[in-house]
C-alpha atoms as a PDB file:
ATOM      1  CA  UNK A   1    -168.648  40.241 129.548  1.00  0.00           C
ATOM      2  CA  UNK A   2    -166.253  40.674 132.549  1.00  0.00           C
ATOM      3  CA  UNK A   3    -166.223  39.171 136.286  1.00  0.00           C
ATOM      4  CA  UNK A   4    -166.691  41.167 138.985  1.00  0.00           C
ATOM      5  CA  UNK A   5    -163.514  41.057 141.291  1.00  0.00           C
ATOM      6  CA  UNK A   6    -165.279  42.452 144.309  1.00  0.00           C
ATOM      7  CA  UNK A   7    -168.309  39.841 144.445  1.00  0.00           C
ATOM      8  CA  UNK A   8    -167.471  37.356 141.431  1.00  0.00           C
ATOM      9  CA  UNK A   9    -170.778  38.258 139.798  1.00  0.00           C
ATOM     10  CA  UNK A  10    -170.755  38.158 135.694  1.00  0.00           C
ATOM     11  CA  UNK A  11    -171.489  41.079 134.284  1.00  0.00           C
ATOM     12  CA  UNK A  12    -171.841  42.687 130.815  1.00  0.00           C
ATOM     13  CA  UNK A  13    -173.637  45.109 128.112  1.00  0.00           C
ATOM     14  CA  UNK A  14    -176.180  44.195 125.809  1.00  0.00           C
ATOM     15  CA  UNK A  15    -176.216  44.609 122.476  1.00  0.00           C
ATOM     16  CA  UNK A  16    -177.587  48.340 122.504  1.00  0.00           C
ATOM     17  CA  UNK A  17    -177.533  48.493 125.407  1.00  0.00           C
ATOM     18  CA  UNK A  18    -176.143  52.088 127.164  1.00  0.00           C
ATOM     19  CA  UNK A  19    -174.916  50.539 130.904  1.00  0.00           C
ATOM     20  CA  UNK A  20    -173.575  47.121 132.054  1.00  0.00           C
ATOM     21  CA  UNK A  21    -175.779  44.443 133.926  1.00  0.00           C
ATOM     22  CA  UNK A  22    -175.657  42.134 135.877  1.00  0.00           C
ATOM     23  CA  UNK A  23    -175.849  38.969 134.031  1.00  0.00           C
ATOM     24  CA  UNK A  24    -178.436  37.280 136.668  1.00  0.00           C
ATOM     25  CA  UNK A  25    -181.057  40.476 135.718  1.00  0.00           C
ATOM     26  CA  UNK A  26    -180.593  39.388 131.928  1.00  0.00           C
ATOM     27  CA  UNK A  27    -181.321  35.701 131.525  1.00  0.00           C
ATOM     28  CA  UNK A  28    -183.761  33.678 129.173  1.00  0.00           C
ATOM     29  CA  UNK A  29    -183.432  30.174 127.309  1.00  0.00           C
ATOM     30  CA  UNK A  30    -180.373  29.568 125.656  1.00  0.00           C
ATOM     31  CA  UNK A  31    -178.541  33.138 126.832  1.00  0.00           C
ATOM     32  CA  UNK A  32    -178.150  31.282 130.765  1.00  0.00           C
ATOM     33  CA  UNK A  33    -176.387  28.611 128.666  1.00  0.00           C
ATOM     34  CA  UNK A  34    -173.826  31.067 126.757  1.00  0.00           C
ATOM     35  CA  UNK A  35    -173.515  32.543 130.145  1.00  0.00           C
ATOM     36  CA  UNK A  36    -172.493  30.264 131.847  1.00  0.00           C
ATOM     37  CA  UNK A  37    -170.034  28.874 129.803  1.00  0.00           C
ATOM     38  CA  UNK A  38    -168.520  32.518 128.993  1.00  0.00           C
ATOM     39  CA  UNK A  39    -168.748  32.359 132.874  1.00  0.00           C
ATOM     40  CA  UNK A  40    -166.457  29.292 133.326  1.00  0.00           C
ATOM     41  CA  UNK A  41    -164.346  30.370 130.171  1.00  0.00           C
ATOM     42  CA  UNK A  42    -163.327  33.570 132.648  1.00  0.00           C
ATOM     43  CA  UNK A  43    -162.885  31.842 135.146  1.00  0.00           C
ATOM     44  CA  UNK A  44    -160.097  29.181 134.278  1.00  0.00           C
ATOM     45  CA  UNK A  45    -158.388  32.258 132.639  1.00  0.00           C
ATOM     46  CA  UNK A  46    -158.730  33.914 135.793  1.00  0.00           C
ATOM     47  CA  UNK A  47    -157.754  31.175 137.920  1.00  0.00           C
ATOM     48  CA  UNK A  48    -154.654  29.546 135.078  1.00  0.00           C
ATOM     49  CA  UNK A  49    -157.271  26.873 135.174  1.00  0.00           C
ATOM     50  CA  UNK A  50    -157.127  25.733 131.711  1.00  0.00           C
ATOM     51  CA  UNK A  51    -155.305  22.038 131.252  1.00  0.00           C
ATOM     52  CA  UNK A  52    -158.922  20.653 130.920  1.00  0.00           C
ATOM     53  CA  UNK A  53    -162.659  21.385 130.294  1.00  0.00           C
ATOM     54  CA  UNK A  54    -165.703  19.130 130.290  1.00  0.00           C
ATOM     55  CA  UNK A  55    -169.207  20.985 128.554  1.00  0.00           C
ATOM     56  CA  UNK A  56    -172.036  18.540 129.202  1.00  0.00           C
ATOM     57  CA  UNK A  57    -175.319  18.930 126.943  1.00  0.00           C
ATOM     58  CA  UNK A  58    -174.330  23.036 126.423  1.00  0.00           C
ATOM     59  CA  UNK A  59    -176.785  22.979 123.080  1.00  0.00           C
ATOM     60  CA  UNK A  60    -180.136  21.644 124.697  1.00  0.00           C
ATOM     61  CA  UNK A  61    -181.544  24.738 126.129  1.00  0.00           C
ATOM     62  CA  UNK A  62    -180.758  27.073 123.112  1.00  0.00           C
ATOM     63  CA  UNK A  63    -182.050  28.202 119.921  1.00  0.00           C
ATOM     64  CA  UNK A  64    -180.449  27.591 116.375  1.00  0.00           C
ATOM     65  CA  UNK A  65    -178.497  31.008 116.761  1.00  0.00           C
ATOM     66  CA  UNK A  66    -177.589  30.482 120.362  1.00  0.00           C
ATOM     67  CA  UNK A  67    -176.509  27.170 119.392  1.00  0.00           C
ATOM     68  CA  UNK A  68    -174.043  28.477 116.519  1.00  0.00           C
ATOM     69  CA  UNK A  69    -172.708  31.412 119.102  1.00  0.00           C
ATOM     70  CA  UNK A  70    -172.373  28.846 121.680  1.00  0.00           C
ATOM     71  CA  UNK A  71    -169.970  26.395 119.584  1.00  0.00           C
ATOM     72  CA  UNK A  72    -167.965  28.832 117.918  1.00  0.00           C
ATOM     73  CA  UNK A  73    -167.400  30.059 121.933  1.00  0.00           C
ATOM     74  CA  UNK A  74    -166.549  26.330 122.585  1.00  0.00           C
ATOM     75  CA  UNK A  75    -164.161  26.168 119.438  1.00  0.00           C
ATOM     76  CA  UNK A  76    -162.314  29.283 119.876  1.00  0.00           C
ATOM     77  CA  UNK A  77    -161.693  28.161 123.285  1.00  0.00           C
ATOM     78  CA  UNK A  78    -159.797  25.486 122.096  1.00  0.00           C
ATOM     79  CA  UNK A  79    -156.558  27.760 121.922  1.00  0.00           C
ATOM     80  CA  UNK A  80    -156.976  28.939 125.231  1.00  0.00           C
ATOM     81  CA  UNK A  81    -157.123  24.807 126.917  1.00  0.00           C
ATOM     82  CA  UNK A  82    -155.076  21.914 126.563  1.00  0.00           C
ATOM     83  CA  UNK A  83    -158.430  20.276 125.903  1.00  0.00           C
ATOM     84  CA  UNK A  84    -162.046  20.107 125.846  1.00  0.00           C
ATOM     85  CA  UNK A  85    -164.279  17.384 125.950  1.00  0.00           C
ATOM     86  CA  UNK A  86    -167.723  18.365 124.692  1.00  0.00           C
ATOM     87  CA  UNK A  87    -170.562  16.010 125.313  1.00  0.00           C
ATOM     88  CA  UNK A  88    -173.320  15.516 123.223  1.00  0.00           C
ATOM     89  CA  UNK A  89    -176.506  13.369 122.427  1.00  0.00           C
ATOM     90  CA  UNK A  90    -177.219  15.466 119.227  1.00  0.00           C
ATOM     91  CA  UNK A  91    -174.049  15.472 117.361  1.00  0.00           C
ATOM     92  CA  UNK A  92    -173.856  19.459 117.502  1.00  0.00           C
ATOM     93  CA  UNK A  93    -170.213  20.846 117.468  1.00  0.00           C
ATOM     94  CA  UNK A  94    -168.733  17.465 115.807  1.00  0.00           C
ATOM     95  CA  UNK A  95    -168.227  19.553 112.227  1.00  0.00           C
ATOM     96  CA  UNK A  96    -165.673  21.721 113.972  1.00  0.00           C
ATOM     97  CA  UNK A  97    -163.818  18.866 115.965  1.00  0.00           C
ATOM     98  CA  UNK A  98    -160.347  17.477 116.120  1.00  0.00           C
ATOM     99  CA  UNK A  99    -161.502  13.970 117.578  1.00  0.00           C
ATOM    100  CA  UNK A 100    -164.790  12.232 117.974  1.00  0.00           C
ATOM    101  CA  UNK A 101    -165.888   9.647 120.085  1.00  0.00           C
ATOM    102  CA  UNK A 102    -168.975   8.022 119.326  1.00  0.00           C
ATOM    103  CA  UNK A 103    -170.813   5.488 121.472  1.00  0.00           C
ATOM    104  CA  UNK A 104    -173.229   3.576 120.135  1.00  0.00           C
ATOM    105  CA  UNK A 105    -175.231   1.182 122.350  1.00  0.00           C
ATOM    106  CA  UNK A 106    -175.673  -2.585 121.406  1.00  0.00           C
ATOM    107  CA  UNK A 107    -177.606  -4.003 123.729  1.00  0.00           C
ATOM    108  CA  UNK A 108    -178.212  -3.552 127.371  1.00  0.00           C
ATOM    109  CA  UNK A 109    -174.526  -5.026 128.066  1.00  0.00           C
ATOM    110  CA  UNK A 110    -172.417  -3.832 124.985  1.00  0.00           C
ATOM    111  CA  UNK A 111    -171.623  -0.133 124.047  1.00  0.00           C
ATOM    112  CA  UNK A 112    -168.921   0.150 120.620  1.00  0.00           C
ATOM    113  CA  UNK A 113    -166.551   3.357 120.192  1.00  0.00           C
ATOM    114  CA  UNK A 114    -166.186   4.757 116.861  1.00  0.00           C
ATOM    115  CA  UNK A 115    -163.545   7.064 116.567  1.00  0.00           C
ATOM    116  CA  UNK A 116    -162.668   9.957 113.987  1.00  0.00           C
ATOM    117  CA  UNK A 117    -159.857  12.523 113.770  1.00  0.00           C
ATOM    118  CA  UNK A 118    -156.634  12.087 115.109  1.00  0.00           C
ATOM    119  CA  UNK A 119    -155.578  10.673 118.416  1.00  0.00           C
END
């Protein structure tokens, strides 16, 4: 995948593919998900952009193989940001985390934190 510097467009080649797309031409389920977020990976390296990034609900839309493509994106990301704070209501990418933050609601006023991994 690569950014166009002319219009900003993402663009890449499929697998088997013999010519580069246009991302927007080549979009279905979970691939607009990994998209995007390869998307906003290029552009904080672009940009030098890359103290902090927030992923909210990246897993919903995808598949079981999207889903493992998409987190190992998300963790080998991690050496490229200060830090990332992924948000989840399904748990997915916690196995591979430094730090996690559950909230767990009590009752319509009280919410706990649980935290693992080191602070």
């Amino acid at each position: 995948l690569r950014i166009d510097e002319e219009d900003y467009s993402l663009k890449g080649v499929p697998v088997n593919a013999a010519r580069e797309y246009s991302i927007a031409d080549y979009q279905g389920g979970g691939q607009l998900t990994l998209t995007a977020l390869a998307y906003q990976l290029g552009l904080a390296e672009m940009t030098g952009s890359t103290d902090f990034m927030m992923i909210d609900e990246p897993t919903d839309a995808t598949d079981t193989e999207n889903r493992e493509s998409l987190l190992e994106m998300i963790h080998s990301a991690v050496s490229q940001f200060n830090q990332i704070f992924l948000i989840t209501h399904h748990g997915a990418g916690r196995e591979k985390a430094d730090r996690v933050i559950r909230v767990e609601k009590k009752s319509e006023e009280e919410s706990v934190l649980k935290i693992r991994g080191r602070n």
